[in-house]
C-alpha atoms as a PDB file:
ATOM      1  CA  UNK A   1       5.093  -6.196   4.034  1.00  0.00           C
ATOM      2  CA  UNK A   2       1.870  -6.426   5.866  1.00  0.00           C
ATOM      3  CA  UNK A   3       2.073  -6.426   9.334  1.00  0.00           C
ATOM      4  CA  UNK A   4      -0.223  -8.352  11.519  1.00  0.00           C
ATOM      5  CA  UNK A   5      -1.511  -6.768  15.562  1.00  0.00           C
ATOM      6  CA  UNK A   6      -1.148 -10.421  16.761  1.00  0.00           C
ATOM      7  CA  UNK A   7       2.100 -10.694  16.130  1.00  0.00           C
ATOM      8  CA  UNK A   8       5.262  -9.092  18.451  1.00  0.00           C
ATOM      9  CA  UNK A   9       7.730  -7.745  16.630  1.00  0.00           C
ATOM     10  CA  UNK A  10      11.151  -8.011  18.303  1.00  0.00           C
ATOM     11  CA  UNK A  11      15.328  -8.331  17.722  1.00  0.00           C
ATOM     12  CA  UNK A  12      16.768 -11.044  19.512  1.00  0.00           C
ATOM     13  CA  UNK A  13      18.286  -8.874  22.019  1.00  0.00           C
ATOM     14  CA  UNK A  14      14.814  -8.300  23.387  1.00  0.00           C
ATOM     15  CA  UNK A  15      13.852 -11.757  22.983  1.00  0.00           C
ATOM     16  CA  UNK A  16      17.044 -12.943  24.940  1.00  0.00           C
ATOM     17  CA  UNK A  17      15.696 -10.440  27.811  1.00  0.00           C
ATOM     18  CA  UNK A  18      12.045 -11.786  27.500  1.00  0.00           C
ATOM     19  CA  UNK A  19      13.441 -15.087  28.719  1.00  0.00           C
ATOM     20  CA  UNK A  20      15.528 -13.841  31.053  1.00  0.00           C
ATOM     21  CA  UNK A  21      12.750 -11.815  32.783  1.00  0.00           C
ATOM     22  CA  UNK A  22      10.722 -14.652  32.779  1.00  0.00           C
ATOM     23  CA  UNK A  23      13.322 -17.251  34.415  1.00  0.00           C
ATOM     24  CA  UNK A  24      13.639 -14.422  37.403  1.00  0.00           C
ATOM     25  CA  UNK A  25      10.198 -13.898  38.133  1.00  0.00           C
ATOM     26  CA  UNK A  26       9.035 -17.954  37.604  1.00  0.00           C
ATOM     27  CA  UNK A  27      12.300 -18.553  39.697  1.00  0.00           C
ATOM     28  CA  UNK A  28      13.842 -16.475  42.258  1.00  0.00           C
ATOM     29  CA  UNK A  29      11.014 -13.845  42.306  1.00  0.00           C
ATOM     30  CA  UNK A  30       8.387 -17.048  42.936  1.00  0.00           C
ATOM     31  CA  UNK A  31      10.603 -18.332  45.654  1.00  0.00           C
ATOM     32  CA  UNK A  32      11.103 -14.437  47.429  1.00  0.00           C
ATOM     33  CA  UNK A  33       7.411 -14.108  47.340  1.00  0.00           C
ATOM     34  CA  UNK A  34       6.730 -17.899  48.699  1.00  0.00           C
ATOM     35  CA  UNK A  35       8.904 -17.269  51.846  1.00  0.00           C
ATOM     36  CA  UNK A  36       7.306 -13.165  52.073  1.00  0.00           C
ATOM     37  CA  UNK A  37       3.864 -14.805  52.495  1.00  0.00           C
ATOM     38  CA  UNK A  38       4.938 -17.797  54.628  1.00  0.00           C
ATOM     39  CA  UNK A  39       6.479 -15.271  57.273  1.00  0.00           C
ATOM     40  CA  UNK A  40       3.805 -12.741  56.734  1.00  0.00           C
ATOM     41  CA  UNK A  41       1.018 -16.323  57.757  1.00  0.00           C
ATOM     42  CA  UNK A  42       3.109 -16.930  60.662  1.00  0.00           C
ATOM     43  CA  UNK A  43       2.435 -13.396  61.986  1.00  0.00           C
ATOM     44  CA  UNK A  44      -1.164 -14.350  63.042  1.00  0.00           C
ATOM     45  CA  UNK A  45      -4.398 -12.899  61.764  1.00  0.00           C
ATOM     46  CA  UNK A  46      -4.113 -12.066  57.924  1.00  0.00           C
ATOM     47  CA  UNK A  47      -7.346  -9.643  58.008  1.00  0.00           C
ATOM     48  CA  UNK A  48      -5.205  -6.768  59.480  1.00  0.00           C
ATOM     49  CA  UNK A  49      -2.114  -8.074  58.127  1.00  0.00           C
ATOM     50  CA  UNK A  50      -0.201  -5.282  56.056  1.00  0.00           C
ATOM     51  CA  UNK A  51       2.799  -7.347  54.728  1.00  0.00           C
ATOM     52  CA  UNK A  52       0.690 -10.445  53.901  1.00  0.00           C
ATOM     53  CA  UNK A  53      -1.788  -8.297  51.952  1.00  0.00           C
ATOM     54  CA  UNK A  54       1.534  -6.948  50.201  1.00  0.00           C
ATOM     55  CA  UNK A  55       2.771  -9.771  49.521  1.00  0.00           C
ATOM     56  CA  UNK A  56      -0.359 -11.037  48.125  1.00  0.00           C
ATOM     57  CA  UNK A  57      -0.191  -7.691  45.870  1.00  0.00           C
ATOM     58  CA  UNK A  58       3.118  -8.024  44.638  1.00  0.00           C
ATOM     59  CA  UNK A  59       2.376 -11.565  43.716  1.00  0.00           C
ATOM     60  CA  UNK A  60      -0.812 -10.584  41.777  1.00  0.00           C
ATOM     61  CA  UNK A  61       1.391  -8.290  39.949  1.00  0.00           C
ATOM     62  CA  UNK A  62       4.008 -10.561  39.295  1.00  0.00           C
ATOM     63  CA  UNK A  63       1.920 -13.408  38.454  1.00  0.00           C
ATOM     64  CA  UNK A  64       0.113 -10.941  35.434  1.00  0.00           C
ATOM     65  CA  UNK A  65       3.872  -9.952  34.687  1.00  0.00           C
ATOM     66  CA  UNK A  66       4.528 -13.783  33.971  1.00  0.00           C
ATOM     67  CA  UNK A  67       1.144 -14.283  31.601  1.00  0.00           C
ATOM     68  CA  UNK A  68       2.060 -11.308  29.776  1.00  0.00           C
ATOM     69  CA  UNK A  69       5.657 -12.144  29.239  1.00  0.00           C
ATOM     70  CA  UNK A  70       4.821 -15.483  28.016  1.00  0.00           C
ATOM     71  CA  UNK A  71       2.089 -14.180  25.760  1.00  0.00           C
ATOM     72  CA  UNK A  72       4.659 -12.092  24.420  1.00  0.00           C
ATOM     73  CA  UNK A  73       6.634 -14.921  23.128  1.00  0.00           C
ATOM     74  CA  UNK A  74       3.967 -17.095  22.047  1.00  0.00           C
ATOM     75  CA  UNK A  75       3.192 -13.945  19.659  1.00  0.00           C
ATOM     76  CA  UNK A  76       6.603 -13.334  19.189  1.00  0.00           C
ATOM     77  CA  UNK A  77       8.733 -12.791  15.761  1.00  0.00           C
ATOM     78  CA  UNK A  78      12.456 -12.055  15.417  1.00  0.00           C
ATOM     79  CA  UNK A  79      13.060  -8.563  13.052  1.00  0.00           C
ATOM     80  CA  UNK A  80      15.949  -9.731  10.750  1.00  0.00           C
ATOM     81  CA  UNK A  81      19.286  -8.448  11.140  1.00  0.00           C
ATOM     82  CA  UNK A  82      19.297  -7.358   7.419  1.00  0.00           C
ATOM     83  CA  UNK A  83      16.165  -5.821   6.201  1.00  0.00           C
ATOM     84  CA  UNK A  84      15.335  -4.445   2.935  1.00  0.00           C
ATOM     85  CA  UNK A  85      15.845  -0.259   2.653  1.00  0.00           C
ATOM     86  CA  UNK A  86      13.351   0.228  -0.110  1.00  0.00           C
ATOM     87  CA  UNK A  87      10.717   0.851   1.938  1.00  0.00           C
ATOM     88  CA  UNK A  88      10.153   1.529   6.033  1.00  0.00           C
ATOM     89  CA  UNK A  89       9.881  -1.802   7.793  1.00  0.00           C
ATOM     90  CA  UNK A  90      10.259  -3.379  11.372  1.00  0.00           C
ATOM     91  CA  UNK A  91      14.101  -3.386  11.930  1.00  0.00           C
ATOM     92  CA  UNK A  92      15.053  -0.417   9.514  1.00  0.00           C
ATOM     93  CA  UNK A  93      16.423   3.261  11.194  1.00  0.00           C
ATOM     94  CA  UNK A  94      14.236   5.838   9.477  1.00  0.00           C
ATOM     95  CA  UNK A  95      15.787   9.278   8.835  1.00  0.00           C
ATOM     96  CA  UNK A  96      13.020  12.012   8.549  1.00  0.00           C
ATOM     97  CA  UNK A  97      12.073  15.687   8.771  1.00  0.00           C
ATOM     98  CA  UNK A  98       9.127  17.538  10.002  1.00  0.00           C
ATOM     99  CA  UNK A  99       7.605  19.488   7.641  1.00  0.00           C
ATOM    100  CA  UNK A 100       8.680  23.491   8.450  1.00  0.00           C
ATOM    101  CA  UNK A 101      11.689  22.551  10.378  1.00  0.00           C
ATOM    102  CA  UNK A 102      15.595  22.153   9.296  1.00  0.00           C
ATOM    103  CA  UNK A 103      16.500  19.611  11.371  1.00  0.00           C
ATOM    104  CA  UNK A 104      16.948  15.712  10.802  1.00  0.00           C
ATOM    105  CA  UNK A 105      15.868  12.811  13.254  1.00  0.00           C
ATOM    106  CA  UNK A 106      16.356   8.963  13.092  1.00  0.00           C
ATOM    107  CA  UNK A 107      14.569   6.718  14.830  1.00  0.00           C
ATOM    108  CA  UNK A 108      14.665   2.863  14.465  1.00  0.00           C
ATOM    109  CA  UNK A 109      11.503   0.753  14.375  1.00  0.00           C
ATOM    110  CA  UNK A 110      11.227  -2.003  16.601  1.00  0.00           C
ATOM    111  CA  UNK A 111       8.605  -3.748  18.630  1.00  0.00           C
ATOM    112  CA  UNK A 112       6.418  -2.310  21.573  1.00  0.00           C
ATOM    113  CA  UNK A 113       8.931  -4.170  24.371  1.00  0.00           C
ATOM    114  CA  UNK A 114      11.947  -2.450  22.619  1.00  0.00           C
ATOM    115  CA  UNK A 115      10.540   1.088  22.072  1.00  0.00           C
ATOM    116  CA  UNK A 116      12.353   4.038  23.752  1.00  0.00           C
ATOM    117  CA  UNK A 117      11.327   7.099  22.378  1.00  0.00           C
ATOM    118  CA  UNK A 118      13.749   8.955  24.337  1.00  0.00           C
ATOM    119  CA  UNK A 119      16.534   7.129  22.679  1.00  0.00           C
ATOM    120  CA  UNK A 120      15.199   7.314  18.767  1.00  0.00           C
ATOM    121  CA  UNK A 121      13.670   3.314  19.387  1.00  0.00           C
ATOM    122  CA  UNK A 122       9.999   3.736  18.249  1.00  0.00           C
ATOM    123  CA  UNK A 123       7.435   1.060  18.307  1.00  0.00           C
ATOM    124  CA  UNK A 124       5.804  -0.063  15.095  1.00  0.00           C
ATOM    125  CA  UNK A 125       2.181   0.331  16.774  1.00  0.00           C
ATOM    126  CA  UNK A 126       3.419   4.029  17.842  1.00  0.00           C
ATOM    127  CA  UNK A 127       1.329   6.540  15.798  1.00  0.00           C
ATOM    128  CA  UNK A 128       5.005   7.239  14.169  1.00  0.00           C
ATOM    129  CA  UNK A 129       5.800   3.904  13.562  1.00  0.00           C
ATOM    130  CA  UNK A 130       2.410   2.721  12.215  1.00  0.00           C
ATOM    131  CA  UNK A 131       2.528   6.536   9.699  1.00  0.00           C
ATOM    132  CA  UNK A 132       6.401   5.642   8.650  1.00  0.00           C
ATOM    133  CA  UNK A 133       5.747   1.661   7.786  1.00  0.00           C
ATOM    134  CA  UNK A 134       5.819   1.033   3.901  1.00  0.00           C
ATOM    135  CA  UNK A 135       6.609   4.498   3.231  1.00  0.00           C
ATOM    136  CA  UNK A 136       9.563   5.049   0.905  1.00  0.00           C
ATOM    137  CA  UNK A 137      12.738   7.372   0.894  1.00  0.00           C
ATOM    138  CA  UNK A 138      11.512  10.567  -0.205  1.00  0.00           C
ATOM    139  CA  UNK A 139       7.413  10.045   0.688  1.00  0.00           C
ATOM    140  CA  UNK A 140       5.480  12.166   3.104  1.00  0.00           C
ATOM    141  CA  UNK A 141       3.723  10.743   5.610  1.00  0.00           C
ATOM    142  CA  UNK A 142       1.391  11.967   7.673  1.00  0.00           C
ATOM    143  CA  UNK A 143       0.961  11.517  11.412  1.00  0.00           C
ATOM    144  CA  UNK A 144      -1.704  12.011  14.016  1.00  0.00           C
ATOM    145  CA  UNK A 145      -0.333  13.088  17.412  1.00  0.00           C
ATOM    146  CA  UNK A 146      -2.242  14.237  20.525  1.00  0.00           C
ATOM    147  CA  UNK A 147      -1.153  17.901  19.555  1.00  0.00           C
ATOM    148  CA  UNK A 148      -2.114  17.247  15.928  1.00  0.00           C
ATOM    149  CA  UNK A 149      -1.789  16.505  12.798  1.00  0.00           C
ATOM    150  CA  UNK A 150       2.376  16.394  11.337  1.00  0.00           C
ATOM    151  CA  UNK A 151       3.689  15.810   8.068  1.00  0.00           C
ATOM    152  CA  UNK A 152       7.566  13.753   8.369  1.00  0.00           C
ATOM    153  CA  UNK A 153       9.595  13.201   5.074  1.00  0.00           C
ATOM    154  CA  UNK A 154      11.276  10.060   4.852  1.00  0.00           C
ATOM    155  CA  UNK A 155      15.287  11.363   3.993  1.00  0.00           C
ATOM    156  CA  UNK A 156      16.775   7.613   3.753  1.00  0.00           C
ATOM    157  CA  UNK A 157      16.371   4.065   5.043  1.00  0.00           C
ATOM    158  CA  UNK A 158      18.839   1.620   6.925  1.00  0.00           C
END
């Protein structure tokens, strides 16, 4: 499967909470914001106003928040439920071992908005995730980390 950069990988879990982000901030969020800078104008001079310029941060911020989100699902493509095990794709749990060690790790392969490394949820533009795609059970990989060089075996595919 080749994979293409433009393209946002995601489950529909993460899509569901794309739009739900995105109806908070373009909603309520908006609207908190609005009446933050409306009371922070009626204060008087804006030039040594602390909450207005706060306000006017928090909006900048939310306002990129917004453009990215909706980038995000202009760009984005559902991972199937049921993906083929033959070989390491977006969607499958990936069973490995580091070369020199005993012990086993999974991780699943998802998009960047659904990675958790801490939790075994690894993106597919990760240096692990972009090492592990295509490989099959039984191939070594190899993947460039800040500390180095590793080598994972891939022990089976979901």
């Amino acid at each position: 499967m080749n994979y293409d950069n433009n393209v946002l990988y995601i489950t529909k879990e993460g899509l569901q909470k794309i739009h739900e982000e995105l109806e908070y901030l373009t909603t309520t969020k908006r609207e908190e914001l609005s009446n933050k800078l409306e009371a922070a104008i009626a204060q008087g001079d804006l030039s040594e106003n602390a909450d207005y310029h706060a306000a006017k941060e928090e909006q900048g911020f939310v306002e990129g928040r917004i453009q990215s989100l909706q980038d995000s699902l202009r760009r984005a493509q559902i991972i199937e439920d049921e993906v083929p095990a033959d070989t390491v794709s977006v969607g499958n749990k990936v069973t490995v071992i580091e070369e020199g060690y005993d012990e086993s790790e999974m991780y699943h392969i998802v998009g960047p908005h659904e990675a958790n490394p801490g939790n075994g949820r690894i993106s597919n533009e990760s240096p692990f995730g972009r090492a592990l795609l295509g490989a099959k059970k039984g191939q070594t990989v190899n993947v460039e980390t800040p500390g180095g060089q590793i080598r994972l075996r891939v022990q089976a595919i979901e």
